[in-house]
Every structure is written in structure tokens, then in C-alpha cells.
C-alpha atoms as a PDB file:
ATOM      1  CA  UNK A   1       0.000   0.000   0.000  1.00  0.00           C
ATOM      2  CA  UNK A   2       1.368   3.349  -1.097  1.00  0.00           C
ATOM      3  CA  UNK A   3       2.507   5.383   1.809  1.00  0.00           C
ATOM      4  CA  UNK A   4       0.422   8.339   2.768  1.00  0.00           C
ATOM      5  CA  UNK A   5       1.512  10.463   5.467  1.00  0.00           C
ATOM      6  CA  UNK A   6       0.193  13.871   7.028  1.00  0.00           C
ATOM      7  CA  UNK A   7       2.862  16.695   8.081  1.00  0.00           C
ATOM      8  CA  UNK A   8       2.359  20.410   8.752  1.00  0.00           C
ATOM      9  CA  UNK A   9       4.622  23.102   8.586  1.00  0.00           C
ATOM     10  CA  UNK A  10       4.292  27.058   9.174  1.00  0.00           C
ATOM     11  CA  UNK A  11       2.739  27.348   5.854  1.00  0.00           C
ATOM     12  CA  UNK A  12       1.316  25.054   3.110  1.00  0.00           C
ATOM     13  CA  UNK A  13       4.776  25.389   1.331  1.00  0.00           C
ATOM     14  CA  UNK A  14       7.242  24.707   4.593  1.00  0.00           C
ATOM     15  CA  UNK A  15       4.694  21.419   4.694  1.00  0.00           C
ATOM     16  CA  UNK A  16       4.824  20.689   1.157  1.00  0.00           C
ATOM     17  CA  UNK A  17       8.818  20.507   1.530  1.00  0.00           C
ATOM     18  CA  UNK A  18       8.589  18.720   4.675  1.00  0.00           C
ATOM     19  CA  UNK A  19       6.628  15.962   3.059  1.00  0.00           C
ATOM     20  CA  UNK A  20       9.606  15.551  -0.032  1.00  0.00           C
ATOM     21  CA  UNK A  21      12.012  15.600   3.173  1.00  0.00           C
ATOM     22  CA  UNK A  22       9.884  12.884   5.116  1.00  0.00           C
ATOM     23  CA  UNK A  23       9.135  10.764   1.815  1.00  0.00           C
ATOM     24  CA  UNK A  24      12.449  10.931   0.405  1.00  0.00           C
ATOM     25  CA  UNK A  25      11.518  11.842  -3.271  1.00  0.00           C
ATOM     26  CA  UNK A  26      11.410  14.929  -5.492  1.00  0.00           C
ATOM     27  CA  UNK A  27       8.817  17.554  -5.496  1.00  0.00           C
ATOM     28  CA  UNK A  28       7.731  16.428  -8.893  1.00  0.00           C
ATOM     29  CA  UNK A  29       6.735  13.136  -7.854  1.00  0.00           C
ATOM     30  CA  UNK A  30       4.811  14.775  -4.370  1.00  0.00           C
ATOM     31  CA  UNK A  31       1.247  14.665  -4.548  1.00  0.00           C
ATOM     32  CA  UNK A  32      -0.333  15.788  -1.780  1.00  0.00           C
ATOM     33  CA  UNK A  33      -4.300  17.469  -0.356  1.00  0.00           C
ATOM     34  CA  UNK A  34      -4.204  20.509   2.114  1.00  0.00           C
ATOM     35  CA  UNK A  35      -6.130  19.510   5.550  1.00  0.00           C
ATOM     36  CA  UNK A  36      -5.526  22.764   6.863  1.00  0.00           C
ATOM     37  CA  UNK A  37      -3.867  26.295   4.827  1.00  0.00           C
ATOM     38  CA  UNK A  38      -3.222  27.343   8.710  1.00  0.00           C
ATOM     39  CA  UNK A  39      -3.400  30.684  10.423  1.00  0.00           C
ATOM     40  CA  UNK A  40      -0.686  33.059  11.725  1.00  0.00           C
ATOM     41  CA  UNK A  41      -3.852  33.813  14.743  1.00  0.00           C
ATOM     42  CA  UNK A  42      -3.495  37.125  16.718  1.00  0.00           C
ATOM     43  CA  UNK A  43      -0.330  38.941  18.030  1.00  0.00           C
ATOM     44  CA  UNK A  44       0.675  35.205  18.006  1.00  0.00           C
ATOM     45  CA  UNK A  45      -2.428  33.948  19.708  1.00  0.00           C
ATOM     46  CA  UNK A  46      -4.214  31.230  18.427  1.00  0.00           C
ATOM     47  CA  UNK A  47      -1.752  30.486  15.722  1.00  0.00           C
ATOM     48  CA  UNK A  48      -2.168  27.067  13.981  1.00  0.00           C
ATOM     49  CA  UNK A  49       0.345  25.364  11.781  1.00  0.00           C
ATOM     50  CA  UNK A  50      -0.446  24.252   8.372  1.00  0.00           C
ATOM     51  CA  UNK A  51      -1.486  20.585   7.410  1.00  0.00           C
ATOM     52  CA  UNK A  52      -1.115  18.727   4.608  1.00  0.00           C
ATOM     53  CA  UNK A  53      -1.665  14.868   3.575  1.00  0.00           C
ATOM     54  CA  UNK A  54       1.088  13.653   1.407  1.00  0.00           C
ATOM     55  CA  UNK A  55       1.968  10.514  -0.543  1.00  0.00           C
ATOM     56  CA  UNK A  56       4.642   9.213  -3.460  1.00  0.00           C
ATOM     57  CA  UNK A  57       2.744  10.150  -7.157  1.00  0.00           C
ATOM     58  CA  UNK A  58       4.757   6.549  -8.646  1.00  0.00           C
ATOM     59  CA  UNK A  59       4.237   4.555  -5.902  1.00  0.00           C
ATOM     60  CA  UNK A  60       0.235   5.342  -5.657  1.00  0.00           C
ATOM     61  CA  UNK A  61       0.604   4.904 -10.004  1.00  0.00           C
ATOM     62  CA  UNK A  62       2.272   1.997  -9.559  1.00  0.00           C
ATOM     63  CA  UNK A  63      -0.204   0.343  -7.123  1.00  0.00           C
ATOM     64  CA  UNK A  64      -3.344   1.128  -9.396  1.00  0.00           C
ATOM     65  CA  UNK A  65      -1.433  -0.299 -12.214  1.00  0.00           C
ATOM     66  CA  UNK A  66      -1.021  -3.261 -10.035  1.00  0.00           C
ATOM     67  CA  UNK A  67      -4.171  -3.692  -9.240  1.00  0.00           C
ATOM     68  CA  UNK A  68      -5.816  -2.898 -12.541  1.00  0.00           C
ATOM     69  CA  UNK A  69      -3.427  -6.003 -13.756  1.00  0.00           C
ATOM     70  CA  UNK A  70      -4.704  -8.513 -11.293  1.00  0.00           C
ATOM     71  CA  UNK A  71      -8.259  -7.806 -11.865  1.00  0.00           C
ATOM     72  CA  UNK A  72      -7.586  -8.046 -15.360  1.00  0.00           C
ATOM     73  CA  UNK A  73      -5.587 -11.534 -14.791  1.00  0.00           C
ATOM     74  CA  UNK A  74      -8.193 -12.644 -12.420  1.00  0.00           C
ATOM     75  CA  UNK A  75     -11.111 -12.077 -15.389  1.00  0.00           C
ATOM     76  CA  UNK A  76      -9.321 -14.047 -17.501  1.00  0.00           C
ATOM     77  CA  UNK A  77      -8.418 -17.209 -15.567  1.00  0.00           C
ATOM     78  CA  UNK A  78     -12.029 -17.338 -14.731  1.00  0.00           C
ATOM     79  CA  UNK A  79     -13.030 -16.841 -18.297  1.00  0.00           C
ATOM     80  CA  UNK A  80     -10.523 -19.997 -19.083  1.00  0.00           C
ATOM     81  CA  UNK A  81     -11.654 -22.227 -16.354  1.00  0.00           C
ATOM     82  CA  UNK A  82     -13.972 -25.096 -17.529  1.00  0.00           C
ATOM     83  CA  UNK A  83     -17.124 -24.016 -15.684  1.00  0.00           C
ATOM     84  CA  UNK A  84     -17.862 -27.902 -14.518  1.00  0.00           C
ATOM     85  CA  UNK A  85     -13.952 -27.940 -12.875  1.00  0.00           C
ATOM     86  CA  UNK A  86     -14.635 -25.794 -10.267  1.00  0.00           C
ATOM     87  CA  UNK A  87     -12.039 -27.254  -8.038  1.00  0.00           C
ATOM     88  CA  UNK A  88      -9.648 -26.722 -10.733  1.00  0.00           C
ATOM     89  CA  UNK A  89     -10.820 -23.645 -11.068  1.00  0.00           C
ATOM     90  CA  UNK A  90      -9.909 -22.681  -7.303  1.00  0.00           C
ATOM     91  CA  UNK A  91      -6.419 -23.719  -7.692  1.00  0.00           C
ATOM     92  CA  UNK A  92      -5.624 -21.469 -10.721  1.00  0.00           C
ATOM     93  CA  UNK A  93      -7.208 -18.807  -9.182  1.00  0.00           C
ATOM     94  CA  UNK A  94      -4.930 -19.438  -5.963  1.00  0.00           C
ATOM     95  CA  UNK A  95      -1.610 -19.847  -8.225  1.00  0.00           C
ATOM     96  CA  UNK A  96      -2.368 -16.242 -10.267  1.00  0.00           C
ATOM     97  CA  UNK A  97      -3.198 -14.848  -6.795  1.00  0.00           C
ATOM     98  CA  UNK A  98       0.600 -16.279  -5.686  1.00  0.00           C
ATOM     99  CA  UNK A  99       2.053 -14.819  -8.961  1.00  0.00           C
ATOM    100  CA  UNK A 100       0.122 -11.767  -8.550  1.00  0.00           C
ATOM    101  CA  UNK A 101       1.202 -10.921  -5.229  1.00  0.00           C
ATOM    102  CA  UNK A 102       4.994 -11.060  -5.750  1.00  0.00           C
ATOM    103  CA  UNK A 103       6.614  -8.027  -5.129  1.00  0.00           C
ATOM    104  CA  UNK A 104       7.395  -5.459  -7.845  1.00  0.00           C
ATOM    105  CA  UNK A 105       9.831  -3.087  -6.195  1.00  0.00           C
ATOM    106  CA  UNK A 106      13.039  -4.584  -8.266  1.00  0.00           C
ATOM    107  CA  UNK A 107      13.949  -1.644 -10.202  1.00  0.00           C
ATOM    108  CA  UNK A 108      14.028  -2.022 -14.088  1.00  0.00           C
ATOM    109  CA  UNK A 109      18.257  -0.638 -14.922  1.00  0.00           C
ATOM    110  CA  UNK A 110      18.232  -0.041 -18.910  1.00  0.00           C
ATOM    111  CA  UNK A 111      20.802   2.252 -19.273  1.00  0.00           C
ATOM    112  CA  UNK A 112      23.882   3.265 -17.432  1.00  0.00           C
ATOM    113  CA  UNK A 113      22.768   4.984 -14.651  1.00  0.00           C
ATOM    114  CA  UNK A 114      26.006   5.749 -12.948  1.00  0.00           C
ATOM    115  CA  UNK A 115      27.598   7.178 -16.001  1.00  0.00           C
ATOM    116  CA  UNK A 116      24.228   9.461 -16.551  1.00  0.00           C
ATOM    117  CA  UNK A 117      24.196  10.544 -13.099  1.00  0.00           C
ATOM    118  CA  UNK A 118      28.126  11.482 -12.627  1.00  0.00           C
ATOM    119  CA  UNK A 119      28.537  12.980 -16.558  1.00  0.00           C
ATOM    120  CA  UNK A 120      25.669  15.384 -15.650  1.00  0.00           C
ATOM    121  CA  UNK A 121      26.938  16.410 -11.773  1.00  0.00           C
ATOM    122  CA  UNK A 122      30.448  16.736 -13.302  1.00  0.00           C
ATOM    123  CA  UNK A 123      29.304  18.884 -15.606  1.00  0.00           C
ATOM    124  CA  UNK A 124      27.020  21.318 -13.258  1.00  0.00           C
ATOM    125  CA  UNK A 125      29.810  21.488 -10.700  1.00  0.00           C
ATOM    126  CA  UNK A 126      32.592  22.207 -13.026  1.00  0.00           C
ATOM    127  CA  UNK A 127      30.139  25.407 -14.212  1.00  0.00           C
ATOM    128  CA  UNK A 128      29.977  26.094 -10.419  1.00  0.00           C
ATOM    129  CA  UNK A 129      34.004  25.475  -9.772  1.00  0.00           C
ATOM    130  CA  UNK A 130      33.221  23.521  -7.156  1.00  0.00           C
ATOM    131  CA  UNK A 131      35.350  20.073  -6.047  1.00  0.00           C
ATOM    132  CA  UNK A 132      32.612  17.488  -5.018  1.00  0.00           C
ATOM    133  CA  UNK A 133      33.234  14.097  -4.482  1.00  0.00           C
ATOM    134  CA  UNK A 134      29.944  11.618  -6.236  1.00  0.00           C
ATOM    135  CA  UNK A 135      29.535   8.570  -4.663  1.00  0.00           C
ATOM    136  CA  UNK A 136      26.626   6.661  -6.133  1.00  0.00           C
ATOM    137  CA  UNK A 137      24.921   3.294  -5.176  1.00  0.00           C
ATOM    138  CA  UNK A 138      22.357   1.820  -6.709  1.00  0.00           C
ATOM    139  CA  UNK A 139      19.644  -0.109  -4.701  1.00  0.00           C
ATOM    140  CA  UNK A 140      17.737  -2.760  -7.443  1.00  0.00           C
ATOM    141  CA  UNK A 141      15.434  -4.100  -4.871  1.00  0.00           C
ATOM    142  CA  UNK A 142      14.389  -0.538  -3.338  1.00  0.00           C
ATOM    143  CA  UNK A 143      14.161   1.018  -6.803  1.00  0.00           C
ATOM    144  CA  UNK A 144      15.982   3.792  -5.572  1.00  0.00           C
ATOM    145  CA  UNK A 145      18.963   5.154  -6.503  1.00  0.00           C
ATOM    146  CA  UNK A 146      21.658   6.848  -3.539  1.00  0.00           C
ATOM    147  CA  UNK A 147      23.721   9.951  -5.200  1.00  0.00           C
ATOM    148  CA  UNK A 148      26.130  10.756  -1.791  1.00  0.00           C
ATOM    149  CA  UNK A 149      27.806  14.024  -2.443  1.00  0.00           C
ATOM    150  CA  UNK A 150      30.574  15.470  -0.386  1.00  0.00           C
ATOM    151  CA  UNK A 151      33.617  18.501  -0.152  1.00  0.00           C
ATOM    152  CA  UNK A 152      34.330  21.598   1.508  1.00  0.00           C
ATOM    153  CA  UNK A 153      31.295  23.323   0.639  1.00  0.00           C
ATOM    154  CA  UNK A 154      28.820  21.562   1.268  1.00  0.00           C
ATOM    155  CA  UNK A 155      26.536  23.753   3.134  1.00  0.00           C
ATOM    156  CA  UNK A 156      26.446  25.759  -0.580  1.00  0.00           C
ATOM    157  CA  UNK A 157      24.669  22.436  -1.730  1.00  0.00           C
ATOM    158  CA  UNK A 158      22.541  22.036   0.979  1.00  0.00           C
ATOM    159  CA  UNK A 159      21.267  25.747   0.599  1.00  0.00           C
ATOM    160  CA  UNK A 160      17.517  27.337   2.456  1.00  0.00           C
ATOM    161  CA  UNK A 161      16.223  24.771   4.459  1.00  0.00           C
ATOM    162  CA  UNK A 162      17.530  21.812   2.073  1.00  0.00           C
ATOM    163  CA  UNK A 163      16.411  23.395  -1.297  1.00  0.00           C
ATOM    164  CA  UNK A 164      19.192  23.786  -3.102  1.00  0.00           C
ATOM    165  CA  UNK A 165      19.810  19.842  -2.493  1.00  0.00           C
ATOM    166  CA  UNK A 166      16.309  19.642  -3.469  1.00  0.00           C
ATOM    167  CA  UNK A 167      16.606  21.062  -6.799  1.00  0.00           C
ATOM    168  CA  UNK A 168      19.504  18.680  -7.347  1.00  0.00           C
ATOM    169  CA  UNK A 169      17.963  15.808  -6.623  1.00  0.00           C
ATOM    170  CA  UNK A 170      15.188  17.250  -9.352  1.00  0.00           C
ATOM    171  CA  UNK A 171      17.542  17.901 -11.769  1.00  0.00           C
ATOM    172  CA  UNK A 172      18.936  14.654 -11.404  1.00  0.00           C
ATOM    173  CA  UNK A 173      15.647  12.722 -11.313  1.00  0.00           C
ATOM    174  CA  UNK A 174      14.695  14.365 -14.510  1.00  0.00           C
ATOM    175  CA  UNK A 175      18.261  13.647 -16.505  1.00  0.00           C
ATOM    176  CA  UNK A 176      18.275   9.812 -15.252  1.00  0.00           C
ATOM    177  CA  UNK A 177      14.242   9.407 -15.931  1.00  0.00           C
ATOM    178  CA  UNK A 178      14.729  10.610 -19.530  1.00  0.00           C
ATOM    179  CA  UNK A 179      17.615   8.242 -20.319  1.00  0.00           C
ATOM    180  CA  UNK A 180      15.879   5.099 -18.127  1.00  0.00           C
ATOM    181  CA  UNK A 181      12.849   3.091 -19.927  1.00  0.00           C
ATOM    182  CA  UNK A 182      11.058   2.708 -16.308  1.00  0.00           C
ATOM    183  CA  UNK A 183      11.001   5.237 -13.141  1.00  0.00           C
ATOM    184  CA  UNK A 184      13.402   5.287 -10.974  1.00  0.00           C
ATOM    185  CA  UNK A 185      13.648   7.107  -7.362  1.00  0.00           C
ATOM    186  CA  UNK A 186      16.574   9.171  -6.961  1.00  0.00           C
ATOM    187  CA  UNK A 187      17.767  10.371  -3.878  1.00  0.00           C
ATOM    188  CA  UNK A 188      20.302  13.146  -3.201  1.00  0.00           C
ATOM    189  CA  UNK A 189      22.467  13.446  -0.133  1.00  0.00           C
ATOM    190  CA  UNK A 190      25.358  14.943   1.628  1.00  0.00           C
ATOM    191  CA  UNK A 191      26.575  14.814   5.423  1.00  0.00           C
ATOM    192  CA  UNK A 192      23.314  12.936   6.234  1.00  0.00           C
ATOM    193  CA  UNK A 193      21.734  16.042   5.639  1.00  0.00           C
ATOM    194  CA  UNK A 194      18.136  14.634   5.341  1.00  0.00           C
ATOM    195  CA  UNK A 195      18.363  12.436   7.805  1.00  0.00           C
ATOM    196  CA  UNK A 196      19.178  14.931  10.410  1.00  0.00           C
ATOM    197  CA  UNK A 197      16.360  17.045   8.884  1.00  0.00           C
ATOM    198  CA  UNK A 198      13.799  14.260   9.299  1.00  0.00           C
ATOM    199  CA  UNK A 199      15.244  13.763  13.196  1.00  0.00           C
ATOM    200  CA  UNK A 200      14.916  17.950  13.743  1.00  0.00           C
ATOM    201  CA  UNK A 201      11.032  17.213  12.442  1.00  0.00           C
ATOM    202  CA  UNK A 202      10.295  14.405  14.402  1.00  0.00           C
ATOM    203  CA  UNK A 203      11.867  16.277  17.270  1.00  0.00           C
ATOM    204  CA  UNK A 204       9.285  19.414  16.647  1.00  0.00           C
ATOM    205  CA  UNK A 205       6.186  17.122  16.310  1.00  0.00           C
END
């Protein structure tokens, strides 16, 4: 089940990039409802943060495509099954129902991801004559991809709240998408940055 999460924030945007920080994706790929917009209250009195429910746009796509393909699997084994065979009938419904509920998280690699990510990164930190060191993993059974960045100037990376990182990690989703035939989740990270963001939340709750 895709994950769906609530989170507030001072406003619906500090939220909105709380949720990409708490879901560990880009803002592209955030869809989320606003519970509350908020209110900044009276000389500070009955203030009220901002709420928002969140979730992952590919994981929620990727269910519903699920789904839609074991109803559609489903239709036709019952379709196929001899009507008089009922028994038989049972057992290839239980064996599509064990096929169907393998899991589908192993990521789909068709091009070279590593090569894509670090040719592009090179590239935008030469422009910024910056020395940054790329380390990047890949993680087939997570579908996710780890881009680990680190140097002297890190904080310049990091930028407002983590938005500078964020764009990165944008940027990059966008270059590797285009190049890959299936989505993959990119994440973008130096100095455990998002992880101690995601403890300072947690913290504030």
C-alpha cells in the first residue's frame, strides 16, 4: 500500500517541503491534499500550523497499475476455467493470486545509470568550480537510486532549508528518468543532511 503520510509546517509550502524531506523523493513526484492552509492567529495567539496529507505520485501509479493487472488476470483465468472444474478452477485462481502478489519493487536498470548521473553532476559542478566528491549506489530491490555528495562546501549544496539539495535531486531525477525506460527514485544526499532534517522534524512534532 502506497505510503500516505500527514505533516504540517508554518505554511502550506514549509509542509509541502517537509513531506519531499519525510518521503524521500522529489517535489515532482509529491502529490499531496491541504487539511488545513493554517493561520498566523493574533499577536501570536491562536496560531495554527499548516497541514497537509502527502503521498509518493509513482508509488500510488504503480499500485493502481497493479491492481488494474490482477483484476484483469483474475477475469481471464475465470473466463478460461472449464465451468464444470470448479475445483480446478480454485487452484488457478490461488496460483495467479501467488504470482500476482509477488513483489514489484526490483527496479528495471536499462541504461547506465552511474555514467548518466556522474557525466551530468560533473558537468554542473565544473560550471559552479566547485570540487565534489559523487559517490553513487544503486539499490535494485528498493528502486531507488543513492547519489552521496561530499567537499568543503557543502553547506552551498545544501542551501535554504535543504532546497538547493532539493533542486539537485530534481535535476537529477529528470536527466536519469529521460535516459531510463522505467522510473526510478533518486535520492540526493550529503553529510546525512536529510536524515538529520527528518530527526529535527520528528523532534518538533
Amino acid at each position: 500500500m502506497a505510503n500516505v503520510i500527514e505533516i504540517t509546517g508554518k505554511s502550506v509550502e514549509d509542509a509541502f517541503m517537509n513531506a519531499i524531506v519525510e518521503l524521500e523523493t522529489t517535489s515532482d513526484n509529491i502529490g499531496y491534499d491541504v487539511i488545513d492552509k493554517g493561520s498566523n492567529g493574533i499577536l501570536g495567539f491562536g496560531s495554527r500550523p499548516a497541514k497537509i496529507k502527502a503521498w509518493v505520485k509513482s508509488e500510488v501509479e504503480a499500485e493502481k497499475k497493479a491492481e488494474e493487472e490482477k483484476a484483469a488476470e483474475v477475469k481471464s483465468t475465470e473466463a478460461a476455467a472449464p465451468a464444470a472444474n470448479s475445483d480446478k478452477a480454485d487452484v488457478t485462481s490461488d496460483n495467479s493470486d501467488e504470482v500476482l502478489s509477488e513483489p514489484h519493487k526490483k527496479m528495471v536498470v536499462t541504461c547506465d545509470v552511474d555514467k548518466v548521473i556522474r557525466d551530468f553532476l560533473d558537468n554542473m559542478f565544473k560550471a559552479m568550480d566547485m570540487d565534489v566528491n559523487i559517490d553513487i549506489k544503486i539499490n535494485e530491490e528498493e528502486g531507488c537510486v543513492n547519489v552521496e555528495l561530499g567537499g568543503d562546501e557543502m553547506g552551498l549544496l545544501i542551501g535554504k532549508r535543504g532546497q538547493t539539495l532539493d533542486s539537485i535531486q530534481y535535476l537529477v531525477s529528470l536527466v536519469v528518468n529521460k535516459e531510463n525506460e522505467k522510473y526510478m527514485r533518486v535520492k540526493v544526499d550529503t553529510e546525512d543532511y536529510r536524515k538529520r532534517r527528518k530527526e529535527t522534524l520528528e523532534s518538533l512534532a
